[in-house]
Protein backbone atom coordinates (compact mmCIF):
# COMPACT_ATOMS: atom_id res chain seq x y z
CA UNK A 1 86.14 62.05 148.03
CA UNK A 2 87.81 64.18 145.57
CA UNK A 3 88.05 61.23 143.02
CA UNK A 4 84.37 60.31 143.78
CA UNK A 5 83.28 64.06 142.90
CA UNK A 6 85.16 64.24 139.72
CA UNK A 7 83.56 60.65 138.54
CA UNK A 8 80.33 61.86 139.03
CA UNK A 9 80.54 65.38 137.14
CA UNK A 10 82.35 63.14 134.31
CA UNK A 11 79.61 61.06 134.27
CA UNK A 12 76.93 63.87 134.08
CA UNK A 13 78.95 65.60 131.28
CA UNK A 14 78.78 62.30 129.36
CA UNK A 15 75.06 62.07 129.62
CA UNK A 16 73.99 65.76 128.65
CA UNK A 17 72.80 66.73 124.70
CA UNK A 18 74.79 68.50 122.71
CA UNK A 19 73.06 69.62 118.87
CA UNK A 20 74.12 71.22 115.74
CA UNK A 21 73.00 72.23 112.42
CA UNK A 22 74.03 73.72 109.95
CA UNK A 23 71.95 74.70 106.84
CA UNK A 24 73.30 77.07 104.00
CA UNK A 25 70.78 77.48 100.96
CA UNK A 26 71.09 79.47 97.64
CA UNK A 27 69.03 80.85 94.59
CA UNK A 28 69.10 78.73 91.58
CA UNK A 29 67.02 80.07 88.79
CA UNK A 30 64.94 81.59 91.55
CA UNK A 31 64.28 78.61 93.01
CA UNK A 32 65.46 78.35 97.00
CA UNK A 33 67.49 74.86 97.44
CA UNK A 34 69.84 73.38 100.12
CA UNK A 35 73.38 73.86 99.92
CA UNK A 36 74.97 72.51 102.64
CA UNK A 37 73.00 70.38 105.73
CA UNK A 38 74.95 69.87 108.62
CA UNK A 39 73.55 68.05 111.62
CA UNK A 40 74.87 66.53 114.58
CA UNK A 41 73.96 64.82 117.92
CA UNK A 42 70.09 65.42 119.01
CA UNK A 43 69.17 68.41 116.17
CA UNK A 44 68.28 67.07 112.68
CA UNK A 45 66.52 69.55 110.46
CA UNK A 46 64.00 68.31 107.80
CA UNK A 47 62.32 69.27 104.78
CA UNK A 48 58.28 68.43 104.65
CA UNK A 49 57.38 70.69 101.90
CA UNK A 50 60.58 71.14 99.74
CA UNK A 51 60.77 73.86 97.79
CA UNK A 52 57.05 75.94 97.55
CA UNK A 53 56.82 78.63 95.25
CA UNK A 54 60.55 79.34 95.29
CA UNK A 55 61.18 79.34 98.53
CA UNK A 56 62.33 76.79 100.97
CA UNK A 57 60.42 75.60 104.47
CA UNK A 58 62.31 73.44 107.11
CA UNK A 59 61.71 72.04 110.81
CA UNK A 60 64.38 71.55 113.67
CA UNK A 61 63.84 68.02 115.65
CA UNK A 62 64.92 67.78 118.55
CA UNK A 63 65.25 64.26 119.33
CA UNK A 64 66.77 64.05 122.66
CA UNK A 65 63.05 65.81 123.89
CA UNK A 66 63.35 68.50 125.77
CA UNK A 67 66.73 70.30 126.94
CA UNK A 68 68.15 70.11 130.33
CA UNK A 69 71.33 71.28 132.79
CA UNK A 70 74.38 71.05 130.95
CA UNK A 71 72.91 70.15 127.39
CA UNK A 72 74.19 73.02 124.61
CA UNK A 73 72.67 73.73 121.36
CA UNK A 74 73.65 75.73 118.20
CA UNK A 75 71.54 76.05 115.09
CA UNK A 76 73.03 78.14 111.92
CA UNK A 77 71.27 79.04 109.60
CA UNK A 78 72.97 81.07 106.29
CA UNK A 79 70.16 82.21 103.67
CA UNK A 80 72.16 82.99 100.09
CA UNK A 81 71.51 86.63 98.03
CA UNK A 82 67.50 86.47 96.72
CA UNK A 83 67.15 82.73 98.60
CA UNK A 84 63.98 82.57 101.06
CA UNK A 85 63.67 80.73 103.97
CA UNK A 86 61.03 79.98 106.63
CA UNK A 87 62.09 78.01 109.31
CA UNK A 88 60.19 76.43 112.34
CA UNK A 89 60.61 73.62 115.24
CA UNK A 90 58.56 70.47 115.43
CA UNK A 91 56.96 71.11 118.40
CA UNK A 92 57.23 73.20 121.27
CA UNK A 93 60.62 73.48 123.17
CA UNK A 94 60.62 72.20 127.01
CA UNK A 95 63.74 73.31 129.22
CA UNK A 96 63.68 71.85 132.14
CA UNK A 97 65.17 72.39 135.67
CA UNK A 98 68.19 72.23 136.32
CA UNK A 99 70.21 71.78 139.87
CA UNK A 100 73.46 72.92 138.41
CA UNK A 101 75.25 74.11 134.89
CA UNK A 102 72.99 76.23 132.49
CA UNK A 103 71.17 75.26 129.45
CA UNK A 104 72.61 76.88 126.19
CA UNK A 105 71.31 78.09 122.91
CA UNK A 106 73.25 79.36 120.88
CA UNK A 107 71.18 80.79 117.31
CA UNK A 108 72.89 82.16 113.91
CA UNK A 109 71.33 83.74 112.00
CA UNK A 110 72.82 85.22 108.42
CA UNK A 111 70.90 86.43 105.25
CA UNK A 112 72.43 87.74 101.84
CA UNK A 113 71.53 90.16 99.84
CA UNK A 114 67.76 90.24 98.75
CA UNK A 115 67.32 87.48 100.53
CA UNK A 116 64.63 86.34 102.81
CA UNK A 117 64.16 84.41 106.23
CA UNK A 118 61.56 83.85 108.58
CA UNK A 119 62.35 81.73 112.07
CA UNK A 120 59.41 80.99 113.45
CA UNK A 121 59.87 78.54 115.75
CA UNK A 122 57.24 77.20 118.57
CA UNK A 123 56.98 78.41 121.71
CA UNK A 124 59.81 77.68 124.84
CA UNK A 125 58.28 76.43 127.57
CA UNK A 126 60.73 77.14 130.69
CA UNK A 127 59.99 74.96 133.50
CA UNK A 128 60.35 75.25 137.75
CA UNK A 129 63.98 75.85 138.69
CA UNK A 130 65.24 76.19 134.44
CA UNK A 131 68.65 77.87 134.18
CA UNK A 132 68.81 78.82 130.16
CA UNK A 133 71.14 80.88 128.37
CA UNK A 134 70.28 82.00 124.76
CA UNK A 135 72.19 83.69 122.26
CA UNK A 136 70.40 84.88 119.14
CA UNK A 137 72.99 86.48 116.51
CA UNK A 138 71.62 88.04 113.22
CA UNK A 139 73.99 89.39 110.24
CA UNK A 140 71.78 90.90 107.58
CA UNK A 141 73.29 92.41 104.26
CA UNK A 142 71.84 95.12 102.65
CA UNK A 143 68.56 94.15 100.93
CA UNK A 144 68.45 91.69 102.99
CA UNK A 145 64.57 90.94 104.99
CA UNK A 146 63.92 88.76 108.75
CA UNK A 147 61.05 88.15 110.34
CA UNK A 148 62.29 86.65 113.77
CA UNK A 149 59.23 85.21 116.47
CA UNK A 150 60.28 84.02 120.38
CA UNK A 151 57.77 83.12 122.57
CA UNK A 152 58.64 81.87 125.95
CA UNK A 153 56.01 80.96 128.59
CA UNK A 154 56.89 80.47 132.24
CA UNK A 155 55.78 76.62 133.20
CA UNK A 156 52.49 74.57 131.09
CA UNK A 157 49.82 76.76 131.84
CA UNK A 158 46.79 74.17 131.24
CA UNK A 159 48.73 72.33 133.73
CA UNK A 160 48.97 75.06 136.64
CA UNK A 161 52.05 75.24 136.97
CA UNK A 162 54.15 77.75 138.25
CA UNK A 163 58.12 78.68 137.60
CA UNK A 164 59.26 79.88 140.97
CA UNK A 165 62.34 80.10 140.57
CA UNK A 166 64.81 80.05 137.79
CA UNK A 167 67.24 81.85 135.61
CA UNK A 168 66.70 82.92 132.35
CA UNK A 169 68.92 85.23 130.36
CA UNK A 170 68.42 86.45 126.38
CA UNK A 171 70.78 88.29 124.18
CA UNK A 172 70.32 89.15 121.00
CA UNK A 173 72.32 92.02 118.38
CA UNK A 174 71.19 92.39 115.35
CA UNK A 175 73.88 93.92 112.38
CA UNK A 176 72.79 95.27 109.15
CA UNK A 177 75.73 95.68 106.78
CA UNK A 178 77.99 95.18 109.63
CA UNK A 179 76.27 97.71 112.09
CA UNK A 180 74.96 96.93 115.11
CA UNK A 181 71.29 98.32 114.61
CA UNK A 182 69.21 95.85 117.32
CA UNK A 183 70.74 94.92 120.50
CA UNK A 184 68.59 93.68 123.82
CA UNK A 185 69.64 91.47 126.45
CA UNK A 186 66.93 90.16 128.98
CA UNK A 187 67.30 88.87 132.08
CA UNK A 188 65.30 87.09 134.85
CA UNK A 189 66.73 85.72 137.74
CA UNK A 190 65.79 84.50 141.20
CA UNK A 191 62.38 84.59 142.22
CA UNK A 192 60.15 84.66 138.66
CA UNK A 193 56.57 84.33 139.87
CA UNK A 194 57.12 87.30 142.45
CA UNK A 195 58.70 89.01 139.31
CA UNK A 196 56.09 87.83 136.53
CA UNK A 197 53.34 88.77 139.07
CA UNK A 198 53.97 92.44 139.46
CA UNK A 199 51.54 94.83 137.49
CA UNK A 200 55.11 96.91 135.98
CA UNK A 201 56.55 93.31 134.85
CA UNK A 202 54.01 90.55 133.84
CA UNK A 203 50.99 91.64 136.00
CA UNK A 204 50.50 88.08 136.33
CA UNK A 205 50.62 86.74 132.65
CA UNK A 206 53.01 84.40 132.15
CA UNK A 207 53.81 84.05 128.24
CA UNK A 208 55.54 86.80 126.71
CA UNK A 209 56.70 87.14 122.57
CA UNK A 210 58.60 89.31 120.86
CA UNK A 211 58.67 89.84 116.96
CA UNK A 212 61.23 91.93 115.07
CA UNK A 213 60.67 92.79 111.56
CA UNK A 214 63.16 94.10 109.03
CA UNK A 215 62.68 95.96 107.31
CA UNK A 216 60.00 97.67 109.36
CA UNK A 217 57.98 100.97 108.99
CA UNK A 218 54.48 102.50 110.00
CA UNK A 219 52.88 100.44 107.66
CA UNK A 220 53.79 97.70 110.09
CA UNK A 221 52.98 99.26 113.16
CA UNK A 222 49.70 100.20 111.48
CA UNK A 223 48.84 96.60 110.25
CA UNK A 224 49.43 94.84 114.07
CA UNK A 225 47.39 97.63 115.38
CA UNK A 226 44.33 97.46 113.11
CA UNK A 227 44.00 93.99 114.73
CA UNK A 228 43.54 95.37 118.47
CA UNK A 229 40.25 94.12 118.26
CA UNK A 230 41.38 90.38 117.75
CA UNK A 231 44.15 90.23 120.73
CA UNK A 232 43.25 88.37 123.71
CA UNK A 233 46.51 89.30 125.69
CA UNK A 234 48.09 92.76 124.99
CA UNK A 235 50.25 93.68 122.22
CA UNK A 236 52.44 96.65 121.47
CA UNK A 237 54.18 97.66 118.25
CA UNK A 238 56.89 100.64 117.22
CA UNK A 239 59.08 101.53 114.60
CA UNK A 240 62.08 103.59 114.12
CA UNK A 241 65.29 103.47 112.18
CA UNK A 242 63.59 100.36 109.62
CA UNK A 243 62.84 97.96 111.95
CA UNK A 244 59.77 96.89 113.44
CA UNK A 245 58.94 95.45 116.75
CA UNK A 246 55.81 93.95 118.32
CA UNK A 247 55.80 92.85 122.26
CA UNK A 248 53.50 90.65 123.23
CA UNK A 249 51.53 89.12 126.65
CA UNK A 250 49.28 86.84 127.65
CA UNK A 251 47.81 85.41 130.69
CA UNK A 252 48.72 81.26 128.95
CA UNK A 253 50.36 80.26 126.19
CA UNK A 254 46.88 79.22 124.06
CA UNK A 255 46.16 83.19 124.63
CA UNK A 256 49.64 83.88 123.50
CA UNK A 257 49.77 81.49 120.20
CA UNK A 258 46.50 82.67 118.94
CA UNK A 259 47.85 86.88 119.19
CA UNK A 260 51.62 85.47 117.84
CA UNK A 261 49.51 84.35 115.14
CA UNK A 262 47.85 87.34 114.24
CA UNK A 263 50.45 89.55 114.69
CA UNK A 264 52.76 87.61 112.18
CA UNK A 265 49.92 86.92 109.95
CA UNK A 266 49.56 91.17 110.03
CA UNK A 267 53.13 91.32 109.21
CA UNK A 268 52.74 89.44 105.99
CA UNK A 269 54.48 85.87 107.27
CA UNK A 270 52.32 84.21 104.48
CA UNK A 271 50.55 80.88 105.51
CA UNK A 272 51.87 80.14 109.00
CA UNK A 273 54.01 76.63 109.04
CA UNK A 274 51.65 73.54 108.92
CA UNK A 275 53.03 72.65 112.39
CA UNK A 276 51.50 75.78 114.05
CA UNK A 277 48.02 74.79 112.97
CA UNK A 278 47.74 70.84 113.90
C-alpha cells in the first residue's frame, strides 16, 4: 500500500509544470535592449514590438495553458539604471482546482536607478476549489518608477460560474533603497462565495484589482478620480509616503478590464499592450 502511495505522488510530481524566466535589460545609448533571457520549462517570454521609442515591451507564454495543483512558477524580471520596461502575459491566466498541493507564483521584480517598469499582466482567473500561492517581490532603487496591475476574478463570469471554495493567498513587500515601504498579504480561504458575497467584503462582485504606483502623489489620486464618471464597478485611490494605490471592483471581469483600463490609462501607462485591446 505504502509502495503504491508513493508511486502515485511520484507520478503526479512528474506530470506538474514548473516555469522560469529570467529577463535582465539595460540602457544603451538610451535605447532599452535585452541583456540576458532566461527561460525554462512552460514560460517563454517574447518580444512583438522590440524596442519602441526607447523602451522595451515583452509577453510571458505560458505554454503548458493554464496552472494547476502542484505546478510552480517564477518570473524575474531585472530593469537596468534609465532602462524601461512594460511587461504583459499573452492571455489571461487560468488556475485551476486543485485536490491537493498548492499552485505557486513566485514574481521578482527589480528596477535600477531611473529606470522604468510597468507589469501589466492579464487578468487571473481562479477557478472552483483553486489553491494558489503568490509571491510578488519588488526592489526599487532610488529614482527608480513601477507601475504594478493584478486583477484576479473568482471563476469565468460570462460563464456563471461560481468559486465556492478555494484558497487563495497574496503577499507582496515592496523595498525602496532597501526599505520596506509596501507590504500586504491577502488571504482567502474556505468558503469564497459566502465571503465574496458579503456587503463588507465583495458585496457580491467577484473581480477585484489592485494598482500600485511609484512614485505616487495627489496628482495621482486626483487623475483616477476625475474619471468617477467612467467606472462601471467601484474604484478607490490614496496616497501617502510616494506611493499610489488604486483598489478596484466589479461585479465580472468585462466590468473590471474596462475600469483597470482607465485607471492605468489615468496613471499615465501610455498605450495599453496590444494584447489588452484584441
Amino acid at each position: 500500500m505504502r509502495a503504491s502511495a508513493t508511486l502515485r505522488n511520484e507520478t503526479f510530481a512528474g506530470n506538474r509544470a514548473v516555469g522560469r524566466v529570467v529577463l535582465e535589460t539595460k540602457a544603451v545609448a538610451g535605447v532599452s535592449r535585452r541583456f540576458r533571457v532566461h527561460e525554462a520549462g512552460s514560460l517563454r517570454i517574447r518580444f512583438p514590438n522590440g524596442e519602441v521609442r526607447g523602451a522595451l515591451d515583452a509577453v510571458i507564454v505560458n505554454t503548458a495553458g493554464g496552472m494547476a495543483g502542484g505546478d510552480r512558477f517564477d518570473i524575474d524580471l531585472s530593469v537596468g539604471a534609465q532602462a524601461r520596461l512594460t511587461v504583459t502575459t499573452a492571455a489571461a491566466e487560468k488556475i485551476y482546482r486543485s485536490m491537493g498541493p498548492d499552485t505557486r507564483i513566485a514574481l521578482k521584480l527589480t528596477v535600477g536607478p531611473g529606470g522604468t517598469l510597468n507589469w501589466l499582466p492579464q487578468e487571473t482567473i481562479l477557478f472552483d476549489q483553486v489553491r494558489l500561492q503568490r509571491a510578488i517581490d519588488v526592489a526599487l532603487a532610488p529614482g527608480a518608477s513601477l507601475l504594478l496591475a493584478e486583477a484576479v476574478v473568482f471563476g469565468r463570469s460570462a460563464m456563471g460560474e461560481t468559486v465556492r471554495l478555494g484558497h487563495f493567498s497574496d503577499r507582496w513587500r515592496v523595498r525602496m533603497d532597501g526599505k520596506l515601504v509596501f507590504a500586504e498579504t491577502v488571504r482567502v480561504d474556505g468558503e469564497i462565495s459566502q465571503l465574496l458575497a458579503q456587503r463588507a467584503v465583495g458585496g457580491n462582485a467577484v473581480a477585484v484589482a489592485s494598482v500600485l504606483k511609484v512614485p505616487g502623489d495627489d496628482a495621482a489620486v486626483a487623475a483616477v478620480r476625475a474619471m468617477h464618471p467612467d467606472f462601471f464597478g467601484e474604484v478607490g485611490v490614496s496616497a501617502w509616503n510616494g506611493i499610489a494605490l488604486a483598489r478596484l471592483i466589479a461585479i465580472d471581469g468585462a466590468t473590471l478590464r474596462r475600469d483597470l483600463a482607465t485607471v492605468l490609462t489615468a496613471l499615465g501607462a501610455g498605450p495599453l499592450p496590444r494584447l489588452w485591446v484584441n
